[in-house]
Protein backbone atom coordinates (compact mmCIF):
# COMPACT_ATOMS: atom_id res chain seq x y z
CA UNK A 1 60.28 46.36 58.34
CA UNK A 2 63.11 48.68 56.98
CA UNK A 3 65.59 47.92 54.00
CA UNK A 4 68.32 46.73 57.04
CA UNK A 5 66.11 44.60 58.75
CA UNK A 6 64.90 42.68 55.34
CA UNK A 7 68.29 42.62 54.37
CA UNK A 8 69.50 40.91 57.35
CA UNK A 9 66.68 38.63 57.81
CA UNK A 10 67.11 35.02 58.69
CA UNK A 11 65.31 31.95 58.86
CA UNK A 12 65.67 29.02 61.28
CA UNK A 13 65.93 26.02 59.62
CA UNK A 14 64.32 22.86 61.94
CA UNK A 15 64.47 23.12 64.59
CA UNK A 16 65.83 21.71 68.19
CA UNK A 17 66.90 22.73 71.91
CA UNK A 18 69.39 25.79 73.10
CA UNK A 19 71.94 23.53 73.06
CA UNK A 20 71.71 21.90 69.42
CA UNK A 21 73.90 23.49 66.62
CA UNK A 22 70.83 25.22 64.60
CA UNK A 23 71.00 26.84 61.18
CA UNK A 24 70.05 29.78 59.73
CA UNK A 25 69.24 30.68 55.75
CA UNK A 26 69.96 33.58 54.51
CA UNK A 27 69.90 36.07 51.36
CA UNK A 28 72.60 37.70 50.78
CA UNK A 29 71.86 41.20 49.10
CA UNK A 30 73.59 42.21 46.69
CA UNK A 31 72.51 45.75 47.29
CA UNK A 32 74.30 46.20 50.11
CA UNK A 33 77.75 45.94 48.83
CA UNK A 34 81.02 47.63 47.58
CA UNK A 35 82.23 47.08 43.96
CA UNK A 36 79.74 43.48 44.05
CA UNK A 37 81.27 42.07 47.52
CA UNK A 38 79.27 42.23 50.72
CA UNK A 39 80.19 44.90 52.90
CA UNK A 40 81.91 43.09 56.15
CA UNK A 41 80.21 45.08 58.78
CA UNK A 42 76.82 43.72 56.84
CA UNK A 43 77.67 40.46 57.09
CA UNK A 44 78.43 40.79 60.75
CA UNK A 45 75.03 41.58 61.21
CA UNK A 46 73.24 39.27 59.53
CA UNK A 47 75.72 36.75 61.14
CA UNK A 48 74.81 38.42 64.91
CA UNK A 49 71.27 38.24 64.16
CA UNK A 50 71.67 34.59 63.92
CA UNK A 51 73.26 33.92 66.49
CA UNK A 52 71.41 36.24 69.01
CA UNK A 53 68.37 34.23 67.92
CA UNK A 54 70.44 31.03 68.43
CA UNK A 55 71.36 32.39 72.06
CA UNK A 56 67.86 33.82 72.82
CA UNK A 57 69.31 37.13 73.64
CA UNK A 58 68.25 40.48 72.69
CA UNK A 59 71.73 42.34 71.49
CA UNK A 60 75.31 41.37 70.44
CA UNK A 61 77.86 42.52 72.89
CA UNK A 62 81.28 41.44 71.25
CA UNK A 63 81.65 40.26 67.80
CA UNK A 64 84.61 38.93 66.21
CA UNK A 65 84.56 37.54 62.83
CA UNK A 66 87.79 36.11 60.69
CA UNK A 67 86.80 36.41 56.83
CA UNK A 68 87.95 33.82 55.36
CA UNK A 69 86.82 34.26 51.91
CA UNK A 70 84.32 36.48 49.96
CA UNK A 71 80.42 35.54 49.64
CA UNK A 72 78.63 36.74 46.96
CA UNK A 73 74.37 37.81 46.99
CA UNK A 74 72.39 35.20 46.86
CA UNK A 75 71.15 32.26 49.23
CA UNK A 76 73.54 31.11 52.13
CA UNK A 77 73.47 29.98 55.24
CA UNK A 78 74.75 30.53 59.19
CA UNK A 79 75.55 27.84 61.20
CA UNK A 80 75.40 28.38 64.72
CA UNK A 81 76.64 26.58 68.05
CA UNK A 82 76.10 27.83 71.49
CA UNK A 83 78.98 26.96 72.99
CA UNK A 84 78.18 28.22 76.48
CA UNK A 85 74.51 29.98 77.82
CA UNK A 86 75.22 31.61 81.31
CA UNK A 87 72.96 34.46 82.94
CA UNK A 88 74.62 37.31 81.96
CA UNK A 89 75.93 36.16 78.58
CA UNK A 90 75.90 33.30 76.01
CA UNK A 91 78.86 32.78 73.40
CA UNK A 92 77.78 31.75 70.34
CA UNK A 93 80.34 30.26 67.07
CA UNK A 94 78.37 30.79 64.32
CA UNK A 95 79.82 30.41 60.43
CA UNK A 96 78.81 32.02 57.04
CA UNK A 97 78.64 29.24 54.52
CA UNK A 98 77.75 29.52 50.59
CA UNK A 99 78.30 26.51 48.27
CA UNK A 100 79.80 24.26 50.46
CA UNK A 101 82.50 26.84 51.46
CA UNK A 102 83.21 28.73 54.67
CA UNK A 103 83.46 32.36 54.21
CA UNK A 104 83.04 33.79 57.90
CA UNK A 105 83.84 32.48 61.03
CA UNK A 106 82.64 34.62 64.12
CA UNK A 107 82.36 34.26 67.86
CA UNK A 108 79.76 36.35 69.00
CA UNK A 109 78.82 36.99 72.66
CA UNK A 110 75.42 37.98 73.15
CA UNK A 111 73.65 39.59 76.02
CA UNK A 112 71.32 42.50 77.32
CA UNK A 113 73.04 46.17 76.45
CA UNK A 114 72.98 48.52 79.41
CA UNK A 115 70.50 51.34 80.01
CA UNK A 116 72.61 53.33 82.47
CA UNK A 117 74.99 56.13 81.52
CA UNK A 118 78.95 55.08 81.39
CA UNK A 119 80.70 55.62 84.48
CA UNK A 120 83.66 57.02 82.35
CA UNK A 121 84.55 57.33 78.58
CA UNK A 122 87.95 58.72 77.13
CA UNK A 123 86.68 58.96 73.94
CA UNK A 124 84.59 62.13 73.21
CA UNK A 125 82.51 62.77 70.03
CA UNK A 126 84.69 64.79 67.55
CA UNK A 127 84.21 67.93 66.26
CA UNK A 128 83.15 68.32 62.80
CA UNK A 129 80.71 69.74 60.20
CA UNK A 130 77.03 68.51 60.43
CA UNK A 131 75.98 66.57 57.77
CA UNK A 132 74.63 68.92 55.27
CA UNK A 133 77.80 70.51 54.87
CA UNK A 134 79.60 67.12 54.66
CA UNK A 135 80.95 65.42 51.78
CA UNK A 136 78.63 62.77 50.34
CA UNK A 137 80.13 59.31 50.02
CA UNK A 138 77.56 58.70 46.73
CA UNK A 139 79.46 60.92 45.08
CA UNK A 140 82.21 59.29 43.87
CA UNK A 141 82.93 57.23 40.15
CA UNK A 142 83.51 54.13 41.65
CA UNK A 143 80.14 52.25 42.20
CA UNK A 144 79.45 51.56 45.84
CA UNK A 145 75.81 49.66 46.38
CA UNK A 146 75.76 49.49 49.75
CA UNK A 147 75.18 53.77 49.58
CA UNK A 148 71.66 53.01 48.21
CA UNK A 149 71.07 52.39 51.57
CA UNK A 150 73.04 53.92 53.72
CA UNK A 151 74.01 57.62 53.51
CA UNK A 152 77.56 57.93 54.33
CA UNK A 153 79.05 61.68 54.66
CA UNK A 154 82.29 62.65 55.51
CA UNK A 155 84.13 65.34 57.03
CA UNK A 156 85.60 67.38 54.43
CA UNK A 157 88.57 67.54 56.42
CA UNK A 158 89.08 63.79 56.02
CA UNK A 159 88.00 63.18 52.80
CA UNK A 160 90.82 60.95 50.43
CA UNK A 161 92.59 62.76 48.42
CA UNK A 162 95.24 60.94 46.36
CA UNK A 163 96.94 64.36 45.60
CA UNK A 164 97.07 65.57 48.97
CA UNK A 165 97.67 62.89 51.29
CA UNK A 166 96.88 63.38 55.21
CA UNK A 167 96.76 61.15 58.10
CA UNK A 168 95.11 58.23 58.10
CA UNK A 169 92.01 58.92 59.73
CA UNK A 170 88.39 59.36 58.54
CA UNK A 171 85.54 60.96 60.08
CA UNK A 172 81.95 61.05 59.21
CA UNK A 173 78.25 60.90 59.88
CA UNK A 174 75.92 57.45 58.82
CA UNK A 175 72.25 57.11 58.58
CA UNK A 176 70.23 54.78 56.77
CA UNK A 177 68.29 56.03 53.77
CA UNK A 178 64.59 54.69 54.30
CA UNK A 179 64.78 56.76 57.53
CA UNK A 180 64.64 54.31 60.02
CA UNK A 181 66.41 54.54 63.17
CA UNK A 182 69.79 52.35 63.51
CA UNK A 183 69.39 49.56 66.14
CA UNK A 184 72.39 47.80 67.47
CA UNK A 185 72.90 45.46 65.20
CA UNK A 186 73.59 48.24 62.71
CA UNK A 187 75.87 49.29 64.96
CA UNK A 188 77.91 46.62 62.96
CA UNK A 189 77.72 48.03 60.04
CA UNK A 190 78.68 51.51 61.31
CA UNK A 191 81.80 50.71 62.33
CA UNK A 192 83.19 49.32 59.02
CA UNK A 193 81.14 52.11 56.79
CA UNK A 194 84.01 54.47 56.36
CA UNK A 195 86.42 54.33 53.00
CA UNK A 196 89.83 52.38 54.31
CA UNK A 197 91.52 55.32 56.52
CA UNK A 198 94.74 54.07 53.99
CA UNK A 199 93.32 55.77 51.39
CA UNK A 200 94.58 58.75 53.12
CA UNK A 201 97.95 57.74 52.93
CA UNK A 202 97.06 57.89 48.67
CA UNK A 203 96.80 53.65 49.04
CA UNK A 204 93.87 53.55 46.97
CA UNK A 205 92.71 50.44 46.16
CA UNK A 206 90.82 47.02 47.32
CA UNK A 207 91.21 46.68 51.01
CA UNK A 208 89.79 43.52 52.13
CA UNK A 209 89.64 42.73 55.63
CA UNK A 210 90.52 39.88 57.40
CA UNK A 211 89.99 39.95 60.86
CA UNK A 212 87.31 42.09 62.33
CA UNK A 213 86.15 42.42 66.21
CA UNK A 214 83.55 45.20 67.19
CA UNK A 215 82.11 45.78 70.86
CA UNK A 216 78.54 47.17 70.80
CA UNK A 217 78.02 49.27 73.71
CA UNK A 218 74.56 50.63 73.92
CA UNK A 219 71.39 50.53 72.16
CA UNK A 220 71.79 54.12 69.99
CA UNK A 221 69.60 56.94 70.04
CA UNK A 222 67.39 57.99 66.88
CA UNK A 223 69.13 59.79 64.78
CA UNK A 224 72.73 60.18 62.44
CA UNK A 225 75.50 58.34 63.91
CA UNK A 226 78.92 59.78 64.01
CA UNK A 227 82.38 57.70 63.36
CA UNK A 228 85.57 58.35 63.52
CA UNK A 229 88.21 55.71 62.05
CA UNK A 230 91.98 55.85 61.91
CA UNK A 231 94.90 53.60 61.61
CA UNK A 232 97.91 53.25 64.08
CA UNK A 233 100.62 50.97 62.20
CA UNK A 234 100.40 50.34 58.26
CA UNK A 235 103.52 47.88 57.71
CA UNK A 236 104.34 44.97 55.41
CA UNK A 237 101.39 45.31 53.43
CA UNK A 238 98.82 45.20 56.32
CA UNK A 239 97.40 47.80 58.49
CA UNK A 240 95.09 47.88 61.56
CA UNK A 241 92.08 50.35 61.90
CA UNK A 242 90.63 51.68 64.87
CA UNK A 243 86.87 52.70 64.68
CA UNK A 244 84.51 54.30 67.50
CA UNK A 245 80.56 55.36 66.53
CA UNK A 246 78.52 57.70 68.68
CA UNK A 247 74.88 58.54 68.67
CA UNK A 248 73.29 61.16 68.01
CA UNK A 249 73.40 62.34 72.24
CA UNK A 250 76.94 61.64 71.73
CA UNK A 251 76.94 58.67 73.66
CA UNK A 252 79.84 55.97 72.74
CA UNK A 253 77.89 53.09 71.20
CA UNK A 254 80.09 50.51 69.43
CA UNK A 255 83.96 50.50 68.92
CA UNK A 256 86.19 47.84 66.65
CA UNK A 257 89.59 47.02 65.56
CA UNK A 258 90.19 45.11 61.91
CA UNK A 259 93.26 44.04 60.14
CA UNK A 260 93.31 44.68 56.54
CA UNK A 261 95.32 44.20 53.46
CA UNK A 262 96.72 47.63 52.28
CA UNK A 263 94.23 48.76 49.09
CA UNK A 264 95.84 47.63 45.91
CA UNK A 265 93.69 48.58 42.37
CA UNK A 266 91.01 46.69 41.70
């Protein structure tokens, strides 16, 4: 089992038909966070991996989650209602709960993931350095957890520089650290893996997000994943950020749109 798949795991609790809200407990780690708060694409996962099992279907299709207050590591719990089960597709709510409070609320439709090529995608794989000659996300001062596990590089090109500030967008390359090979529920987790593209803009600082939705595409190919996230409108002390991940063929394999609160210091 690899450090992702541990870290997501969860447990059905009783148990009872399709149809029957079920719950799921889960262990937060602690490991896989930024500055001691669970990464939100993490969450997601562990989240969809509840509620695909809820569902009985192999992959998450569309997720989107409201966060409605941080969890910490440590024992929670997902609480899941399939709200409709057709042929092609169930919809599942499912909530994050930890001491008696909501902290996620996410719809989740869940499904099988195509095999075929697209018929069309406008969205090509950028161009940029391969890995190796990337800048490693580890090597920063401020302590990021979740980069025990995950290997985060980013095009030097895009790399936040509070001296020289650029466009808001952020490109990079992901992979997960005990080698194994992302599956699409770390698809999830790629597409909120970048720093916040504000930091660009020299808006350094805690950027918690509050509404995230992500489509997972395809089941990805072995190998680094590539990402590419930017933001359209930064306004009133919110901005928006766009995010598309490719696989190593550069197939398109999971895109999202958040809103966040512009990074203050933490």
């Amino acid at each position: 089992m690899s450090d992702f798949d541990r870290a997501t795991a969860v447990r059905r609790r009783g148990s009872g038909s399709t149809y029957d809200p079920s719950i799921y407990d889960v262990d937060l780690d602690a490991g896989w966070s930024i500055g001691g708060r669970p990464n939100g694409g993490y969450l997601l996962a562990a989240i969809a991996r509840a509620a695909t099992q809820a569902a009985d279907r192999p992959h998450p299709l569309a997720v989107s989650g409201h966060f409605l207050r941080p969890p910490a590591g440590g024992p929670a719990e997902v609480r899941t209602e399939v709200m409709k089960a057709g042929r092609t597709v169930a919809t599942v709510r499912a909530t994050l709960w930890q001491d008696d409070r909501a902290c996620l609320d996410v719809l989740v439709t869940a499904g099988s993931l195509p095999e075929a090529a697209p018929d069309h995608v406008s969205t090509p794989m950028p161009v940029m350095p391969p890995p190796a000659e990337c800048w490693s996300r580890a090597d920063t001062d401020f302590r990021v957890e979740l980069l025990d596990h995950v290997d985060v590089r980013l095009d030097p090109a895009t790399v936040p520089d509070p001296k020289q500030p650029g466009d808001p967008v952020i490109r990079g390359w992901m992979g997960l650290r005990d080698g194994s090979a992302a599956d699409a529920l770390a698809l999830l987790l790629a597409v909120d893996v970048a720093p916040p593209t504000v930091f660009r803009l020299g808006m350094i600082g805690w950027a918690p997000t509050v509404e995230l939705s992500a489509l997972v595409r395809a089941v990805p190919a072995p190998g680094w994943l590539a990402f590419e996230a930017d933001a359209s409108v930064v306004a009133g002390g919110w901005f928006d950020e766009n995010a598309t991940v490719w696989d190593s063929t550069g197939r398109v394999v999971a895109q999202a749109r958040q809103l966040a609160l512009v990074g203050r210091p933490s």
